[in-house]
N, C-alpha and C. Protein backbone atom coordinates (compact mmCIF):
# COMPACT_ATOMS: atom_id res chain seq x y z
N UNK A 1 -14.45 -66.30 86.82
CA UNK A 1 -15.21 -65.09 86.58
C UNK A 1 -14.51 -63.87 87.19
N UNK A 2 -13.94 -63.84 88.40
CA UNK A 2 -13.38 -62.96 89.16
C UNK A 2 -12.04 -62.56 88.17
N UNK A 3 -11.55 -63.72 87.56
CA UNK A 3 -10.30 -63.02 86.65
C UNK A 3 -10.32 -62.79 85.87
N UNK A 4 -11.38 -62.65 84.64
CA UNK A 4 -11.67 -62.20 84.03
C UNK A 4 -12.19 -60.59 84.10
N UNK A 5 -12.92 -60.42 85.64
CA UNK A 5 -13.42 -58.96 85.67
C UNK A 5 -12.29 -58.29 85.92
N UNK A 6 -11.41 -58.63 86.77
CA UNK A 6 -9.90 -58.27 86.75
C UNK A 6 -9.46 -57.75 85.45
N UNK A 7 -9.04 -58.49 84.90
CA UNK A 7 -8.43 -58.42 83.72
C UNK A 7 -8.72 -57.43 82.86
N UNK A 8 -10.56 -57.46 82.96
CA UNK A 8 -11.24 -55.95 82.32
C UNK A 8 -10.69 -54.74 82.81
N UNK A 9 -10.80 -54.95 84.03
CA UNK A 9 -10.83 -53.62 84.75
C UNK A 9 -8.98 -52.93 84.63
N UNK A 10 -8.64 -54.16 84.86
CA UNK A 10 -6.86 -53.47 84.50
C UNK A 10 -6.70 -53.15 82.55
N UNK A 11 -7.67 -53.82 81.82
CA UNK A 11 -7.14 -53.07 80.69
C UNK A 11 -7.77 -51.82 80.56
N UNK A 12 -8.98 -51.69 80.99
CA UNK A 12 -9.72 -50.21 81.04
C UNK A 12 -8.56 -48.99 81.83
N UNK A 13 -8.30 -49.28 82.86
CA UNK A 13 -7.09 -48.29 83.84
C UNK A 13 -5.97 -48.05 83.28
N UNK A 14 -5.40 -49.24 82.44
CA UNK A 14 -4.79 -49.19 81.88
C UNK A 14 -4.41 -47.77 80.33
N UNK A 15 -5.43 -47.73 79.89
CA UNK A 15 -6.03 -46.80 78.69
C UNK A 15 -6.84 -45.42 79.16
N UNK A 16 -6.66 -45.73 80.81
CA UNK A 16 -7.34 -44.08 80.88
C UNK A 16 -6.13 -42.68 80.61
N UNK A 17 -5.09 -43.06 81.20
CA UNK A 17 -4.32 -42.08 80.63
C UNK A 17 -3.89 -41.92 79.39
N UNK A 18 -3.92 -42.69 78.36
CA UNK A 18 -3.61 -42.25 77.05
C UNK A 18 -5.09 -41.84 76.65
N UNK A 19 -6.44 -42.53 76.91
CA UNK A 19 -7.78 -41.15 76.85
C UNK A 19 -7.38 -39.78 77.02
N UNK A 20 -6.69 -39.81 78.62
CA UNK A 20 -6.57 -38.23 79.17
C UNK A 20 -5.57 -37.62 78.06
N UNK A 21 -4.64 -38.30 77.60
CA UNK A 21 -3.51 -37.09 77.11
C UNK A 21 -4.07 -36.98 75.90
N UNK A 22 -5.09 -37.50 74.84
CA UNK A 22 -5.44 -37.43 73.90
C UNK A 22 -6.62 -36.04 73.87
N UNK A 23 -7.08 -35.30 75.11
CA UNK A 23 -7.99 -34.62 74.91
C UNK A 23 -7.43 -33.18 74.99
N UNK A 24 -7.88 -32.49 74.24
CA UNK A 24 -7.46 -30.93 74.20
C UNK A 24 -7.51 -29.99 75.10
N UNK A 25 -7.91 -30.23 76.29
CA UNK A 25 -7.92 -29.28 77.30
C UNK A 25 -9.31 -28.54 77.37
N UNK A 26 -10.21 -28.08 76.72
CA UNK A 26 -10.50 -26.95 76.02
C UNK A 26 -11.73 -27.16 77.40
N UNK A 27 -12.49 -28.00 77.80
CA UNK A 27 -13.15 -28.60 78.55
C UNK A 27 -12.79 -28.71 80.08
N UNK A 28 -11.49 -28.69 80.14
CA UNK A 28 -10.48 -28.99 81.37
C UNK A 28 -11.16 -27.84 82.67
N UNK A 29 -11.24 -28.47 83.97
CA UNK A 29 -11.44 -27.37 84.39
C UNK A 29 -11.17 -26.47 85.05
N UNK A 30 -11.63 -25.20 85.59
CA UNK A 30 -10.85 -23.77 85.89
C UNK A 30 -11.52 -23.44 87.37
N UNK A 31 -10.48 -23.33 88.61
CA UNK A 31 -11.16 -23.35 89.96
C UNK A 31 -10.44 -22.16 90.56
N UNK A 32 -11.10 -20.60 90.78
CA UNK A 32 -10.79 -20.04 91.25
C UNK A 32 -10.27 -20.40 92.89
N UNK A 33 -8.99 -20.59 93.00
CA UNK A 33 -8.02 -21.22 94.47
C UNK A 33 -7.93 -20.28 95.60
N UNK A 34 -8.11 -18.89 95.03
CA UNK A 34 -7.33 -18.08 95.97
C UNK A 34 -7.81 -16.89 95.83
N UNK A 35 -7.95 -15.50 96.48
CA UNK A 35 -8.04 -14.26 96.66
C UNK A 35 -6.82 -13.67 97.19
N UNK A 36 -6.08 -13.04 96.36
CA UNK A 36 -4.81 -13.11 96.88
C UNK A 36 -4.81 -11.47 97.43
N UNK A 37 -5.64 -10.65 96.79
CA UNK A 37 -6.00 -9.30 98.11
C UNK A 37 -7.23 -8.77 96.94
N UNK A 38 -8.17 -7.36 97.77
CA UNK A 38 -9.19 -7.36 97.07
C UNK A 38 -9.07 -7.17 95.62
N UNK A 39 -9.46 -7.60 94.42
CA UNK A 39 -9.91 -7.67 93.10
C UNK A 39 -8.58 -8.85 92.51
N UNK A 40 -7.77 -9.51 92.91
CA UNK A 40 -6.82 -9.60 92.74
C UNK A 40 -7.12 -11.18 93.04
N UNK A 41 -7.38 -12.44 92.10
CA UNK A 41 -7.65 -13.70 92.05
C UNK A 41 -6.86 -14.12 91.39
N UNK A 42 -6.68 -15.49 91.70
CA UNK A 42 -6.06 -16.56 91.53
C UNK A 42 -6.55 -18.02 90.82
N UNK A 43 -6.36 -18.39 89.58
CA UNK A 43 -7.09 -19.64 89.13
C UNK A 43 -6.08 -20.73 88.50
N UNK A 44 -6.75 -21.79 88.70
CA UNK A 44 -5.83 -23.00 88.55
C UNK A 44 -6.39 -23.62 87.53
N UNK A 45 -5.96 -23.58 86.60
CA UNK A 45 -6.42 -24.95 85.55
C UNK A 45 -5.97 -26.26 85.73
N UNK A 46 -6.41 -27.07 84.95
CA UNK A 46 -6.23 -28.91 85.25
C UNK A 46 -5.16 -28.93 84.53
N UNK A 47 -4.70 -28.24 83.30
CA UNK A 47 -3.53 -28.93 82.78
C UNK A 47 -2.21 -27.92 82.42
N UNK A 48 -2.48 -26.54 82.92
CA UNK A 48 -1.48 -25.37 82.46
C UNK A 48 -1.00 -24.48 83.84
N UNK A 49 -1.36 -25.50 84.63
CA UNK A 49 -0.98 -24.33 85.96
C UNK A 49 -2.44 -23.09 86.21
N UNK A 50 -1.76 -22.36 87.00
CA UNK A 50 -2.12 -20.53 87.56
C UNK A 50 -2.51 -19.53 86.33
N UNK A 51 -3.73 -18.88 86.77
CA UNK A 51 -3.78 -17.65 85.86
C UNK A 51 -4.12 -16.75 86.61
N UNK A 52 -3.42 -15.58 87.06
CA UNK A 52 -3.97 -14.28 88.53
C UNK A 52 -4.25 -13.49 87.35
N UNK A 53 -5.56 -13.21 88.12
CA UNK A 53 -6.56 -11.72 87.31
C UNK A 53 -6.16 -10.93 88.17
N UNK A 54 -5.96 -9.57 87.88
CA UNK A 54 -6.23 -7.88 88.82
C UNK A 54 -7.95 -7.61 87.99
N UNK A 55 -8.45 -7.99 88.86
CA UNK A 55 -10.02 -7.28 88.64
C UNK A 55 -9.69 -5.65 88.81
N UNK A 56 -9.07 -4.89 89.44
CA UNK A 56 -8.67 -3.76 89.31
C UNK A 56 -8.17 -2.91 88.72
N UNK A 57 -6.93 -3.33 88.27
CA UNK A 57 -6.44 -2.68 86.80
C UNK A 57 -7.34 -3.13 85.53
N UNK A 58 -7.79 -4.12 84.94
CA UNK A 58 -8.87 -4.12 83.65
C UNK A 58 -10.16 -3.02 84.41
N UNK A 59 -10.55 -2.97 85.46
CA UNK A 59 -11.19 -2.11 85.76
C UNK A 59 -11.21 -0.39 85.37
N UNK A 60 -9.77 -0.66 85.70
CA UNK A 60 -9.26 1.48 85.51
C UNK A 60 -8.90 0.95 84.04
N UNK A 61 -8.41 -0.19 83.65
CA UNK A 61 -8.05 0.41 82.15
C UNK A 61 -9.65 0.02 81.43
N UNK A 62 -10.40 -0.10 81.73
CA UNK A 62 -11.30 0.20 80.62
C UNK A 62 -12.66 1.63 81.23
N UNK A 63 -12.57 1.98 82.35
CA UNK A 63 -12.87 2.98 82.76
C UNK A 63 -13.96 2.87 83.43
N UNK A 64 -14.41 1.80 83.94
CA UNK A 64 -15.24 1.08 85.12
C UNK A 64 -16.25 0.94 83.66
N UNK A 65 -16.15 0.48 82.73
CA UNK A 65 -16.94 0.52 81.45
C UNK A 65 -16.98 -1.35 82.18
N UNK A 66 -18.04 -1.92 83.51
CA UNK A 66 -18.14 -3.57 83.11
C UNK A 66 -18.78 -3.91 82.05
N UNK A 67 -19.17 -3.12 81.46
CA UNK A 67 -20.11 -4.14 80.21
C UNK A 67 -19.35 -4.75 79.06
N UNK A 68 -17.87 -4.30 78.91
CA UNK A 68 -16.72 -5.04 78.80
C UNK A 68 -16.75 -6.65 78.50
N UNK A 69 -16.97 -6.87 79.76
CA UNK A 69 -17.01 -8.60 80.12
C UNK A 69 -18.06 -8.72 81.01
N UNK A 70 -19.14 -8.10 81.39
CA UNK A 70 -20.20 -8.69 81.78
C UNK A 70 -21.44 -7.93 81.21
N UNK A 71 -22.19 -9.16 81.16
CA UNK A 71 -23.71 -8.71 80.30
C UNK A 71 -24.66 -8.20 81.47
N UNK A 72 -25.05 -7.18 81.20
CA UNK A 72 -26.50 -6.60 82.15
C UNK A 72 -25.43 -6.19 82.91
N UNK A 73 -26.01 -6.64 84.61
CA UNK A 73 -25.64 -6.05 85.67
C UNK A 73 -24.07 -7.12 85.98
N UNK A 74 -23.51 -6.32 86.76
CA UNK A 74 -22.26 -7.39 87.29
C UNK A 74 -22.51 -8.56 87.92
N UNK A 75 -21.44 -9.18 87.49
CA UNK A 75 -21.91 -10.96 88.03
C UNK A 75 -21.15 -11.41 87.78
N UNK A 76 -20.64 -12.60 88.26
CA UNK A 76 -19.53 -13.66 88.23
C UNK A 76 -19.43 -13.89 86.64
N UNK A 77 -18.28 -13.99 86.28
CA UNK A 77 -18.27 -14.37 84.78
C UNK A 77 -17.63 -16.14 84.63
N UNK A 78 -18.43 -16.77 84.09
CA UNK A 78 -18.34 -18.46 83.91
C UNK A 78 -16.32 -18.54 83.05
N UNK A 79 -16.07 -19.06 84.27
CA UNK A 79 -14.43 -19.09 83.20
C UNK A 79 -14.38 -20.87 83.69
N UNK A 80 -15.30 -21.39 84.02
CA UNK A 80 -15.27 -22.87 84.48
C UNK A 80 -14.46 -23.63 83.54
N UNK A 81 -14.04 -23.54 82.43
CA UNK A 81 -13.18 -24.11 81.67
C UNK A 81 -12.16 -23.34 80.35
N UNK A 82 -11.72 -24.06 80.30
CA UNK A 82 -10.43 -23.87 78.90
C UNK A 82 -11.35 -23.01 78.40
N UNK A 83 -12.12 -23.49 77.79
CA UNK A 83 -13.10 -22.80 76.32
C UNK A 83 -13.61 -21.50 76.81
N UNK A 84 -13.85 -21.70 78.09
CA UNK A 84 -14.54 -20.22 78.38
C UNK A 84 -13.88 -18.93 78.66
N UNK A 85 -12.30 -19.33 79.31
CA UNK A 85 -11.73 -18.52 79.70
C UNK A 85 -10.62 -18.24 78.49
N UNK A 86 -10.28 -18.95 77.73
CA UNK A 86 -10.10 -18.25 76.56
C UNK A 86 -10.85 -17.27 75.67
N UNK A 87 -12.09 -18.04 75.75
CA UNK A 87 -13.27 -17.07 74.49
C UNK A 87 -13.20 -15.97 75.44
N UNK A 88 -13.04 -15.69 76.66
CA UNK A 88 -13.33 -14.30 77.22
C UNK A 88 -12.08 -13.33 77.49
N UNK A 89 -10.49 -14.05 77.52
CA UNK A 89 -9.82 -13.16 77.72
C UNK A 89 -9.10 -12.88 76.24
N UNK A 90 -9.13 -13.89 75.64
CA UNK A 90 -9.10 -13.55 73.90
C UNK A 90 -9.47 -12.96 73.30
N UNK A 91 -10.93 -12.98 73.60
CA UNK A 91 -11.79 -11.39 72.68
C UNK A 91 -10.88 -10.46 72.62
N UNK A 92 -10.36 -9.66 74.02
CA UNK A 92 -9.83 -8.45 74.07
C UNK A 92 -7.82 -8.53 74.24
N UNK A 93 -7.46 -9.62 74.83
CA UNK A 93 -6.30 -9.95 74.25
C UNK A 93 -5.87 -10.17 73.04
N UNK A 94 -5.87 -9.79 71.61
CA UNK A 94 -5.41 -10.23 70.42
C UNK A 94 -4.35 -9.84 70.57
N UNK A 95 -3.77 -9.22 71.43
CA UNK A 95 -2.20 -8.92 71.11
C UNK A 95 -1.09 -9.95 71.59
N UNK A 96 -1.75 -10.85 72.77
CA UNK A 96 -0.94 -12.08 72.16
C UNK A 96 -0.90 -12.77 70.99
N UNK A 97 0.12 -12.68 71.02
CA UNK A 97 0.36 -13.63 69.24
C UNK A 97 0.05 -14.74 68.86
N UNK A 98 0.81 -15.40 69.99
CA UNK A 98 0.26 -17.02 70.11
C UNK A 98 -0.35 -17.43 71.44
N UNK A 99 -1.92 -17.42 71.00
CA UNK A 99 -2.87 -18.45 71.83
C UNK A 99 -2.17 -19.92 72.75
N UNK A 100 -1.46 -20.52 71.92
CA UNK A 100 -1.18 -21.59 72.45
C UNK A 100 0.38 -21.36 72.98
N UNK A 101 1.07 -20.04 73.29
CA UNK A 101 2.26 -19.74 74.00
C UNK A 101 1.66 -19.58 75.73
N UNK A 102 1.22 -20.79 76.23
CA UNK A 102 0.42 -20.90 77.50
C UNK A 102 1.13 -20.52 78.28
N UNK A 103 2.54 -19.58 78.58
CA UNK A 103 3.40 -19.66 79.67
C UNK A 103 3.03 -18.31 79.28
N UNK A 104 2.32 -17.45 78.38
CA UNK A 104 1.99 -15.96 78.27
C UNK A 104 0.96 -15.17 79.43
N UNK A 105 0.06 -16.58 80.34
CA UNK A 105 -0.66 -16.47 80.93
C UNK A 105 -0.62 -17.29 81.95
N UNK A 106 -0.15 -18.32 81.39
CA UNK A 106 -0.22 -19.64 82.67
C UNK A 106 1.34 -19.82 83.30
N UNK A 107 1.42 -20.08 84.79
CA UNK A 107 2.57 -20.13 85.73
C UNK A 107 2.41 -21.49 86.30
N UNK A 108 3.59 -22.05 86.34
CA UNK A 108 3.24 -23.72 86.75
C UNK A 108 3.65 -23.51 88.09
C-alpha cells in the first residue's frame, strides 16, 4: 500500500511542472517588493521579473487628474495579477506595440 501511494505521489510531482509551464501567466501573481523612494514602487511578478512605477511622473503627466486610474476617491489600485496589471497599464499604454514584448516593462 505504502508503494503504491508513493508511486502516486511521484507521478503527480512529477506533472506539476509541465501544469505550471502550460498556464498563461495572466493569473500569476504581482507583489509590490519595494518602495524604492516616495511615489516610486517596485513589483515583482511570478514569471517576468520587476515592473517600477513613478506614481509621480503619471501624476504630473496627467495633471493630478487620479480619476485616470482610480475610481471615486484614491485608493490602492488591485494589480494582484497578470490580468489586472495589464488591463490597467494597457488601457493608456497603446503605444506599446507589442503587449507580449515583456522586456518593454519587465526587468529580470
Amino acid at each position: 500500500m505504502k508503494n503504491l501511494l508513493f508511486a502516486v505521489l511521484a507521478v503527480v510531482f512529477a506533472f506539476v511542472p509541465v501544469f505550471l509551464a502550460q498556464q498563461d501567466g495572466t493569473t500569476a501573481p504581482i507583489t509590490k517588493v519595494e518602495v524604492l523612494e516616495a511615489g516610486m514602487y517596485k513589483y515583482e511578478g511570478a514569471t517576468k521579473g520587476f515592473v517600477t512605477f513613478d506614481h509621480n511622473m503619471h501624476n504630473e503627466a496627467l495633471e493630478d487628474d487620479c480619476s485616470s486610474c482610480h475610481e471615486g476617491e484614491p485608493a490602492k489600485i488591485d494589480v494582484s495579477n497578470m490580468s489586472a496589471g495589464h488591463g490597467l497599464c494597457g488601457g493608456c499604454h497603446e503605444q506599446v506595440d507589442d503587449m507580449k514584448a515583456c522586456a518593454t516593462c519587465h526587468s529580470k
